[in-house]
Protein backbone atom coordinates (compact mmCIF):
# COMPACT_ATOMS: atom_id res chain seq x y z
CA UNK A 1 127.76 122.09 64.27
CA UNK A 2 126.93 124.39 67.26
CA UNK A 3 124.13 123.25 69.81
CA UNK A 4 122.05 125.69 71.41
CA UNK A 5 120.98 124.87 74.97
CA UNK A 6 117.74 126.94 74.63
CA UNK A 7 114.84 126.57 77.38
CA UNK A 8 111.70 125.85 74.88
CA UNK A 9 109.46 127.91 77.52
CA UNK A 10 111.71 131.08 77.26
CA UNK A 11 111.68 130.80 73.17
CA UNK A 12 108.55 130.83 73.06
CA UNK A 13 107.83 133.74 75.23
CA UNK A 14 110.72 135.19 73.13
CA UNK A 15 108.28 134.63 69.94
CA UNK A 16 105.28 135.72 71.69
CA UNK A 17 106.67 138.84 72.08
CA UNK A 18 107.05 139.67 68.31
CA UNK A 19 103.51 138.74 68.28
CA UNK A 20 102.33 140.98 71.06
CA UNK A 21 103.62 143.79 69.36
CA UNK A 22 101.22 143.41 66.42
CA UNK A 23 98.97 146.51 67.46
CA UNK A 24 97.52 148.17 71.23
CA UNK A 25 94.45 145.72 72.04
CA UNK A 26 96.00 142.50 70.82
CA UNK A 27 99.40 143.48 73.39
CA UNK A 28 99.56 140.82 76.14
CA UNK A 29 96.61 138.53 74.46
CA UNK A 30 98.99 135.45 73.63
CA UNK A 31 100.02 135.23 77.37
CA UNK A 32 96.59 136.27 79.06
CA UNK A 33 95.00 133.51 76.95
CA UNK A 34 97.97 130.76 78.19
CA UNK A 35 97.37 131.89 81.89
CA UNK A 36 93.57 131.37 81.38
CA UNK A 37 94.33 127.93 79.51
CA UNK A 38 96.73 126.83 82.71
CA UNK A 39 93.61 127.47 85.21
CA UNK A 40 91.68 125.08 83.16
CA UNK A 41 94.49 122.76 82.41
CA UNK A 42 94.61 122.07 86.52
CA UNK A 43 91.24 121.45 86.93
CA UNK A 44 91.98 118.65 84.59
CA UNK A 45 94.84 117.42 85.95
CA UNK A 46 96.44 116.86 82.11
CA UNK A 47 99.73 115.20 82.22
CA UNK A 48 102.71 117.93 82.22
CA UNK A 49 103.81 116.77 78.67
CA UNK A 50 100.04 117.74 77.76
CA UNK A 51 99.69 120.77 79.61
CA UNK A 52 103.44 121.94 78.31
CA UNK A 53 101.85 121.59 74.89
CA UNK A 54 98.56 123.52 75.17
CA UNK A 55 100.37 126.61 76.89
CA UNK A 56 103.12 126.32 74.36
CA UNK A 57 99.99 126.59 71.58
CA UNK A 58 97.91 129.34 73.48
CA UNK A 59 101.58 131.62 73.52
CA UNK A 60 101.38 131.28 69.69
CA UNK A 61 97.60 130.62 68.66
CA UNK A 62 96.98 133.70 66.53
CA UNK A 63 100.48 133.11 64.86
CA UNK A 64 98.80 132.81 61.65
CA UNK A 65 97.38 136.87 61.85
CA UNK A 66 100.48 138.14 62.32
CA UNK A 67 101.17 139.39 58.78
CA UNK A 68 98.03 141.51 58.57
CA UNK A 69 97.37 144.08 60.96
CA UNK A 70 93.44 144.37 60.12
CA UNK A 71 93.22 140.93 61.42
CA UNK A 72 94.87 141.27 64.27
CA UNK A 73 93.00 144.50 64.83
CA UNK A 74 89.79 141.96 64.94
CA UNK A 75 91.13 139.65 67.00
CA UNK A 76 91.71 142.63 69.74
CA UNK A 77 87.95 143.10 69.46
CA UNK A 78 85.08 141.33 69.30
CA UNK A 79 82.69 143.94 67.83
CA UNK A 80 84.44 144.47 64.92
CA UNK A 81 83.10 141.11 63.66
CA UNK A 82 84.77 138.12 61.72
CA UNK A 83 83.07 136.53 58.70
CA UNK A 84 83.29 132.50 59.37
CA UNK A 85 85.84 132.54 56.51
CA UNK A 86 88.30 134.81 58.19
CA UNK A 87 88.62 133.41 61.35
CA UNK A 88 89.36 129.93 60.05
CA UNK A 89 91.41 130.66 58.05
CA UNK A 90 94.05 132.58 60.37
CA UNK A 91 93.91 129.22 62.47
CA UNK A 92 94.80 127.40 58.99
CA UNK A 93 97.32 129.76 58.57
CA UNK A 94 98.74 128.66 62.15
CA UNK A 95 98.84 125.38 61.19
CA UNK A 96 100.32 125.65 58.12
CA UNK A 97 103.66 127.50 59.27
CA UNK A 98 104.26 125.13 62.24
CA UNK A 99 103.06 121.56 60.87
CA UNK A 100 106.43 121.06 59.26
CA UNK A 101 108.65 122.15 62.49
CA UNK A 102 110.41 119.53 64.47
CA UNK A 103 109.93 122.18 67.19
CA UNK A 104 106.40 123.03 66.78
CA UNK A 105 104.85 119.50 65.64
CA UNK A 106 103.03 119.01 68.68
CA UNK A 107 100.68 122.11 69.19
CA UNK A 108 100.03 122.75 65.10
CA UNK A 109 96.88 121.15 65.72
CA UNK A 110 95.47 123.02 68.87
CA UNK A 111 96.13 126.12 66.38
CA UNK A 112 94.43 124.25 63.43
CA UNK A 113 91.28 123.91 65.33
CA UNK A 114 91.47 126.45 68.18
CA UNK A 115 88.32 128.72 66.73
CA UNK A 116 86.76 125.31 66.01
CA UNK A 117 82.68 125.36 67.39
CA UNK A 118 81.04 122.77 69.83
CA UNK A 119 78.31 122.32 67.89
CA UNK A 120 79.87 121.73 64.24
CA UNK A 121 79.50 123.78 61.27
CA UNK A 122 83.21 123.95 61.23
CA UNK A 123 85.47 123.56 57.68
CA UNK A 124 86.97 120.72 59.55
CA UNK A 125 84.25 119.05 59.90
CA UNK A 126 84.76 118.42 63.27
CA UNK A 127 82.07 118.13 65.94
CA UNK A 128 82.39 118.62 70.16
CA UNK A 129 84.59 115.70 71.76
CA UNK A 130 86.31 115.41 68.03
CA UNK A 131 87.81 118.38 68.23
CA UNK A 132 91.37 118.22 70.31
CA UNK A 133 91.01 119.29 73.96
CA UNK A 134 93.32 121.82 73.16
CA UNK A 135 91.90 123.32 70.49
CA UNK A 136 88.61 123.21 72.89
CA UNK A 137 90.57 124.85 75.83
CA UNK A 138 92.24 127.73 73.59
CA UNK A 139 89.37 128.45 71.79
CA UNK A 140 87.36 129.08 75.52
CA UNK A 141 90.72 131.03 76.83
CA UNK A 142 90.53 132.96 73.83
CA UNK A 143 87.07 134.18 73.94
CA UNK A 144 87.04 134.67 77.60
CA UNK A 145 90.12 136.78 77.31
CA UNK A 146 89.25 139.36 74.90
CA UNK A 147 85.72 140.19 76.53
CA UNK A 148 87.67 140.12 79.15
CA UNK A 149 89.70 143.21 78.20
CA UNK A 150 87.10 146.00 78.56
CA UNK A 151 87.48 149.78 80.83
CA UNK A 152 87.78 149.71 84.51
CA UNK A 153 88.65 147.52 86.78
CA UNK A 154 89.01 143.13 86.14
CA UNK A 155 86.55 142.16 88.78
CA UNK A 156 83.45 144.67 87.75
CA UNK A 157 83.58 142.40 83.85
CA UNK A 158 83.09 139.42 85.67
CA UNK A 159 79.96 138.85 85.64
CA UNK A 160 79.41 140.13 82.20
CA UNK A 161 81.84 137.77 81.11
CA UNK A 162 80.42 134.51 82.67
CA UNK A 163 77.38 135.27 81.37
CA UNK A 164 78.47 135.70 77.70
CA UNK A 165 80.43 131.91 78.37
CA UNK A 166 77.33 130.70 79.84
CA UNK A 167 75.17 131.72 76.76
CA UNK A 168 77.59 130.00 74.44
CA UNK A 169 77.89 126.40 76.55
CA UNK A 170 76.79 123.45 74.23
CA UNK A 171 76.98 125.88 70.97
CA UNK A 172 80.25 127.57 70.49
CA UNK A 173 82.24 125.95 73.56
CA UNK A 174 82.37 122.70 75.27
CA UNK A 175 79.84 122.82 77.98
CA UNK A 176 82.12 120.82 80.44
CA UNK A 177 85.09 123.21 79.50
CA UNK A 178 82.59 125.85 80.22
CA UNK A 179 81.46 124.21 84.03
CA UNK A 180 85.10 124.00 84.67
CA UNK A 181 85.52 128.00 84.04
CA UNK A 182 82.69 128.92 86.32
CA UNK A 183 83.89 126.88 88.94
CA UNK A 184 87.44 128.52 88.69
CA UNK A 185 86.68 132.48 87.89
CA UNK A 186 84.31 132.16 91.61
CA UNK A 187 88.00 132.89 92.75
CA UNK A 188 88.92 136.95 92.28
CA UNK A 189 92.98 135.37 92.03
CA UNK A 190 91.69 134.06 88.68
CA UNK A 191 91.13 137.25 87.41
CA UNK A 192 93.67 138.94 89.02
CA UNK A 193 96.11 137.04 87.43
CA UNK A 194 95.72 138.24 84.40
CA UNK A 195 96.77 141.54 85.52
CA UNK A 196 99.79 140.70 86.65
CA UNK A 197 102.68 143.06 85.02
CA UNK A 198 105.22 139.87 84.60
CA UNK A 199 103.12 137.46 83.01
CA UNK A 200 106.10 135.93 81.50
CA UNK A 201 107.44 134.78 85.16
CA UNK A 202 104.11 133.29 86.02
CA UNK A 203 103.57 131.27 82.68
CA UNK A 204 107.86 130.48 83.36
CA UNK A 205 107.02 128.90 87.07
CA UNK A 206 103.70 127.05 85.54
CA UNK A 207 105.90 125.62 82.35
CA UNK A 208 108.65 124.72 83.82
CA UNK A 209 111.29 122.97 81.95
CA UNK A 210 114.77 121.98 81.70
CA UNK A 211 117.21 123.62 78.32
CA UNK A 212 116.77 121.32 75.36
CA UNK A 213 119.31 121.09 73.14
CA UNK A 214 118.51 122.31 69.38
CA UNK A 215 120.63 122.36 66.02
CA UNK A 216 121.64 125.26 64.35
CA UNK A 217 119.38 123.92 61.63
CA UNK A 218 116.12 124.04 63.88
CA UNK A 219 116.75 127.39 64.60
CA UNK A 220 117.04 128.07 61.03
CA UNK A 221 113.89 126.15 60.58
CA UNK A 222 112.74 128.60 63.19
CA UNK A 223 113.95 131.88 61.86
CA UNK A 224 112.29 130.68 58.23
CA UNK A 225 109.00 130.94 60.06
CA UNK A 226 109.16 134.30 61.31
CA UNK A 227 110.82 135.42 58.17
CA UNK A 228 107.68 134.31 56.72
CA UNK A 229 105.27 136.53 58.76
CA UNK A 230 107.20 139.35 58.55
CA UNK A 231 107.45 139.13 54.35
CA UNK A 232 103.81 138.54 54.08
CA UNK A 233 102.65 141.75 55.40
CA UNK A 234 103.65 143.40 52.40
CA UNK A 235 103.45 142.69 49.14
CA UNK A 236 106.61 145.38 48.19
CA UNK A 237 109.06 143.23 50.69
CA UNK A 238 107.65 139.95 50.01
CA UNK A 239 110.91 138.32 49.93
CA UNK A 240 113.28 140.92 51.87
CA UNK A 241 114.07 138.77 54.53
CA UNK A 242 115.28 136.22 52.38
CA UNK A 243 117.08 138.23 50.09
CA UNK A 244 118.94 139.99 53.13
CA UNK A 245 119.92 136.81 54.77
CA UNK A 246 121.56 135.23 51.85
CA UNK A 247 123.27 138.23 50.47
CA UNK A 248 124.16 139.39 54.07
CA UNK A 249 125.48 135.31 53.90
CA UNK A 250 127.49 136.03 50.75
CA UNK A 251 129.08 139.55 52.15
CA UNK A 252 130.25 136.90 55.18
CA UNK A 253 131.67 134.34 53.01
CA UNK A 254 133.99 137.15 51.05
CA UNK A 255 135.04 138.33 54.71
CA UNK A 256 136.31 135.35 56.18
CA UNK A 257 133.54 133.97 57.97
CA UNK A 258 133.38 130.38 59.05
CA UNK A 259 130.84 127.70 58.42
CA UNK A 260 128.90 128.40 61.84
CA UNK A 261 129.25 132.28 61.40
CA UNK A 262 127.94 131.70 58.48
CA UNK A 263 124.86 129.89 59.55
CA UNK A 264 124.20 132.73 61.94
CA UNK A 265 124.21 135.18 60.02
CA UNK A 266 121.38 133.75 57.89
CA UNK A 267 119.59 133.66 61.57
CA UNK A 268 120.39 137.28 61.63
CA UNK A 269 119.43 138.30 58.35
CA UNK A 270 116.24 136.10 58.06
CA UNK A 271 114.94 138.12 61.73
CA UNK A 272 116.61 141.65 61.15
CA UNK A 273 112.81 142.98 60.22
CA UNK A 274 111.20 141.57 63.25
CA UNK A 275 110.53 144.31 64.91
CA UNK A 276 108.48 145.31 61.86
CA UNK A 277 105.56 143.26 63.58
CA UNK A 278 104.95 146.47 65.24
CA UNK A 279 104.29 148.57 61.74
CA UNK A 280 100.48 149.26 60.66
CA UNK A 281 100.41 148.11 56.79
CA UNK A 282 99.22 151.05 56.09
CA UNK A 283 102.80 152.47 56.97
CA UNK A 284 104.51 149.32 54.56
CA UNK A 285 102.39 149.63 51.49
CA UNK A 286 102.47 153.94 51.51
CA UNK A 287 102.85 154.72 48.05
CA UNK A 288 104.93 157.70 48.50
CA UNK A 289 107.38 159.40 51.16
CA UNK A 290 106.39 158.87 55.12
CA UNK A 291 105.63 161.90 57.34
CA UNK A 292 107.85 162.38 60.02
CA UNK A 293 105.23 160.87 62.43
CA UNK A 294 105.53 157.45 60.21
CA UNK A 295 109.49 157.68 59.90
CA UNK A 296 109.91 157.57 63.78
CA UNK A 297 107.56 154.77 63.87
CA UNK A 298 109.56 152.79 61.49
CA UNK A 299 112.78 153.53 63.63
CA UNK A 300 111.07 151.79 66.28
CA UNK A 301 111.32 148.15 64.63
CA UNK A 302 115.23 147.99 64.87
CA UNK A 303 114.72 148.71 69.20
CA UNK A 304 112.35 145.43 68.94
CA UNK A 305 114.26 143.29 66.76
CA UNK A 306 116.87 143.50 69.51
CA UNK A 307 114.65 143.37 73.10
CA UNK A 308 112.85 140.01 71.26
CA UNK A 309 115.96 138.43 69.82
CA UNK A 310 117.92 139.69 72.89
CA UNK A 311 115.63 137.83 75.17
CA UNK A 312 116.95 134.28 74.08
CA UNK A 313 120.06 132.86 75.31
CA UNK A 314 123.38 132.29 73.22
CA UNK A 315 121.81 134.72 70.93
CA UNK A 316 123.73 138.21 71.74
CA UNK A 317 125.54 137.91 68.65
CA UNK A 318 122.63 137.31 66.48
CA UNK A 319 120.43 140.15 68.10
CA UNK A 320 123.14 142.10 67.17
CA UNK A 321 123.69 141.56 63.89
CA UNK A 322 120.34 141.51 63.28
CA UNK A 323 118.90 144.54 64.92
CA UNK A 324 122.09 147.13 64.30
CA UNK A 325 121.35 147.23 60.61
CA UNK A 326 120.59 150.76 60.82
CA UNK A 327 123.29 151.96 62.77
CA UNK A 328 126.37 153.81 61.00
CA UNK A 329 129.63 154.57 61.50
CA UNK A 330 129.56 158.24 62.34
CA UNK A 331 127.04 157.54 65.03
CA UNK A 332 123.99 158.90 63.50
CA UNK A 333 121.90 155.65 62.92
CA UNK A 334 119.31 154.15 65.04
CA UNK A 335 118.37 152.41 67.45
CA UNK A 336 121.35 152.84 70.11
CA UNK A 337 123.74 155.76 67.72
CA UNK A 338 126.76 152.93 67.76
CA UNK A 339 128.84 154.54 65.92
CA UNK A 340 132.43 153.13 64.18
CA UNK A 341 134.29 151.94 67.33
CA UNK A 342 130.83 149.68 68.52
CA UNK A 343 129.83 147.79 65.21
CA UNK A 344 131.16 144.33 64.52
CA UNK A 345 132.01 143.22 61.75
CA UNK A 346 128.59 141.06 61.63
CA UNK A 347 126.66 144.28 61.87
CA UNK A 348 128.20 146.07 59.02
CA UNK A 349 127.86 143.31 56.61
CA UNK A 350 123.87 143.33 57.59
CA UNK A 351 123.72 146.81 56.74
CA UNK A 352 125.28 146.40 53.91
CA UNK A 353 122.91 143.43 52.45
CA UNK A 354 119.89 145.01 54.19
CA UNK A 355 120.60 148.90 52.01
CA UNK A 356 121.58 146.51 48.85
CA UNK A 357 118.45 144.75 49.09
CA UNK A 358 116.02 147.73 49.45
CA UNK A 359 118.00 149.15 46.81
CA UNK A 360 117.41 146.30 44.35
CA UNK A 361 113.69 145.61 45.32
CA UNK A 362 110.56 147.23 44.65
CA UNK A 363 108.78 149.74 46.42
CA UNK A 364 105.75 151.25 46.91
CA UNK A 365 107.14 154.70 46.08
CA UNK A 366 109.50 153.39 43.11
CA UNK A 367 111.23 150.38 41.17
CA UNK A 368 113.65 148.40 41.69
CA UNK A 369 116.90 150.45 40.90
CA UNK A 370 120.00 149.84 38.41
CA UNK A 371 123.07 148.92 39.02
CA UNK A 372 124.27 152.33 38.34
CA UNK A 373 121.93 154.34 40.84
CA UNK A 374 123.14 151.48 43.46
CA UNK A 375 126.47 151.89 42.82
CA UNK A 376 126.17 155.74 43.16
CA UNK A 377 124.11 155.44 46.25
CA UNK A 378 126.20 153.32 48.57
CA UNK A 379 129.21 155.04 47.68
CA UNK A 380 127.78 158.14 49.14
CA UNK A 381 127.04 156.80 51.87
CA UNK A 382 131.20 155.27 52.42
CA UNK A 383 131.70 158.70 51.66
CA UNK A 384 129.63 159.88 54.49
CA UNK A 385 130.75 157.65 56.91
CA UNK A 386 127.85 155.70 56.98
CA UNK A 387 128.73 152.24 55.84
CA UNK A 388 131.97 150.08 55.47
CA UNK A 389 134.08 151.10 52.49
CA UNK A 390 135.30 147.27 52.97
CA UNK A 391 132.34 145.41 52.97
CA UNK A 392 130.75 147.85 49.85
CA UNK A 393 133.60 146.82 48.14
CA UNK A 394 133.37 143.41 48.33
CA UNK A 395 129.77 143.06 47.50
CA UNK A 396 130.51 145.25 43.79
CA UNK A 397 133.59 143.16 43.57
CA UNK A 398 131.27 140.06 43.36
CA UNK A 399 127.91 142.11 42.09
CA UNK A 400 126.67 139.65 39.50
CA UNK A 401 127.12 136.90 42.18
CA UNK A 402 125.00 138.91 44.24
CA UNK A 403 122.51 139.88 42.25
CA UNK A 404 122.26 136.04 41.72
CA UNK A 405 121.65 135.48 45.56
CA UNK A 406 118.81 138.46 45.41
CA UNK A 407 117.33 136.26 41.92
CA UNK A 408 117.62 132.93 43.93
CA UNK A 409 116.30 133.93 47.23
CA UNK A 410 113.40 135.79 45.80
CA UNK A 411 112.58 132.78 43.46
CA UNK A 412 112.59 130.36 46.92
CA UNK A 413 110.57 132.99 49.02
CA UNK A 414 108.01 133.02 46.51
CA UNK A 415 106.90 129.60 47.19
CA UNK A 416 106.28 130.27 50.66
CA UNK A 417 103.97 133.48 50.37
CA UNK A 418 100.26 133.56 49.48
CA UNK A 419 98.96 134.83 46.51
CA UNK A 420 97.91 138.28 47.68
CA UNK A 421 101.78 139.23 48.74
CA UNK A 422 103.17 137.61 45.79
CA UNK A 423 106.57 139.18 44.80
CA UNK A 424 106.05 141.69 41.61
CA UNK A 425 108.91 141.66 39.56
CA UNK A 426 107.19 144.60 37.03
């Protein structure tokens, strides 16, 4: 079984990444909010363990919007308003996708609670020194950093900014927490720091840690996460991810893969979409042919599946597997136009599953199609030069197994969406 010496700090960052791309306003937010957080955390001299923690949980706070871009358009700004409802329950959401990670464990509850309110009237229940000091110092860092982000330069929103804290001490935010702030933002370099262009290297020097080895499993368990984001933002490719890992899995199987290959490519297949993060819904759910203005923007996700995946070590393979789905073998894909002499092996088999899979699925422009118009499809495009006659043939060699992996995967992806993005099989 392979072991991955990954530093936690730099997977993280990798993570928050996907998450920064979520829409212009929201870019940067995870990591502004974590630098805030470590000004506070040194004022209170938390233990490193502690402080590792509550950065780790600020980097990945608004996990729990990622799926829907109108939330994450509110959480880039305040005016547009959050009924008490919605902003509780992204933080549930957050909770929910982590609690059951070996790896994320011990900052699901800073998430749980991170919009939690001083004074009470929270669905926790939960009132002032109850609530975690995490939760406490996100949900300050949180608030401070959006007002934060306004026209012109840092320093002139200072003021404005203290002031709105001020007004909220002993109601929304811990009035302690609160005198801690106004002691450190008298310094400009608290400011400043936030507009720093490498954030990542500061919030690497202030969390520093050794590798730590993980499993192939708890990266799966890690990949199933993400997988989950990206399938709930639409209800047409609610269980695409899924579907493209395991048949992407099977394709690998018929080609000789081995056991570890194997468990990569379900990595691969499970984060090929990430980049999708960066797609409005609006885009997703259009219930007929994109414009050419909407097409380039959905070239774009393949470019960010590979800068995000790209970012962690020991995972060149997997970025590329993942993220080369839409190249082809005469060169005129996208991201990078590969071409027949660059693809692996790995990366034809994911276009393979991931053309399959769209093929076989709903959309918002169609249904799912029949064998027939499948078959007919993807041999045009060996014809073309676009995909591997070998790989093609193996997967119609084996076709009712695969449709079986499609039935299976889409039966266990169900149980991890919400109702509103639940798979429609009509």
């Amino acid at each position: 079984m392979s072991i991955f010496y990954i530093n936690p700090v730099n997977l993280i960052q990798t993570l928050t990444m996907a998450l920064d791309l979520a829409v212009d306003g929201v870019s940067l937010h995870q990591r502004r909010t974590a630098i805030i957080c470590s000004h506070l955390a040194e004022r209170l001299n938390l233990k490193l363990t502690d402080e590792h923690n509550l950065l780790s949980a600020a980097l990945l706070h608004d996990i729990g919007a990622a799926s829907s871009m109108e939330e994450r358009q509110k959480l880039a700004n305040p005016n547009l308003g959050w009924d008490r409802h919605d902003i509780f329950n992204h933080a549930e959401k957050g909770y929910q996708l982590l609690v059951n990670s070996d790896t994320f464990l011990d900052i699901a509850e800073a998430i749980r609670y991170h919009h939690d309110n001083w004074n009470g009237n929270n669905p926790s229940g939960l009132v002032g020194p109850d609530i975690p000091l995490s939760a406490r110092i996100i949900h300050l860092a949180d608030r401070i950093e959006i007002n934060t982000k306004k026209t012109g330069p840092i320093l002139h929103n200072c003021a404005r900014v203290q002031k709105l804290i001020q007004g909220g001490s002993g109601t929304s935010f811990d009035p302690d927490l609160v005198d801690i702030f106004m002691d450190c933002s008298v310094k400009e370099s608290f400011w400043l720091d936030l507009t720093v262009p490498d954030l990542a290297s500061i919030l690497n020097e202030k969390m520093k840690m050794g590798t730590t080895p993980l499993t192939i499993f708890d990266m799966l368990h890690v990949a199933e996460i993400f997988a989950t984001i990206i399938d709930r933002m639409s209800r047409f490719t609610a269980t695409h991810s899924r579907s493209v890992s395991g048949v992407a899995v099977f394709l690998a199987k018929w080609n000789g893969f081995s056991q570890n290959e194997m468990y990569m490519m379900r990595i691969a297949g499970l984060l090929h979409d990430l980049g999708k993060l960066s797609i409005p819904n609006a885009i997703l759910e259009k219930p007929g042919p994109l414009t050419n203005e909407e097409q380039l923007i959905v070239r774009q996700h393949t470019y960010f599946t590979f800068m995000i995946l790209d970012q962690i070590s020991q995972f060149k393979t997997v970025a590329e597997w993942a993220a080369w789905h839409h190249e082809t073998l005469d060169g005129k894909g996208y991201p990078f136009k590969l071409g027949d002499a660059s693809l692996t092996l790995g990366a034809r088999i994911m276009a393979v599953a991931d053309i399959f899979v769209a093929l076989a699925e709903n959309r918002p422009y169609r249904k799912k199609l029949p064998r027939e118009s499948i078959s007919r499809i993807m041999t045009g495009m060996v014809k073309e030069h676009k995909i591997s006659d070998r790989i093609v043939q193996s997967l119609f060699d084996n076709y009712n197994e695969a449709e079986l992996v499609v039935q299976t995967m889409e039966s266990m992806a169900i149980q991890t969406l919400e109702p509103s993005v639940l798979y429609s099989a009509k």
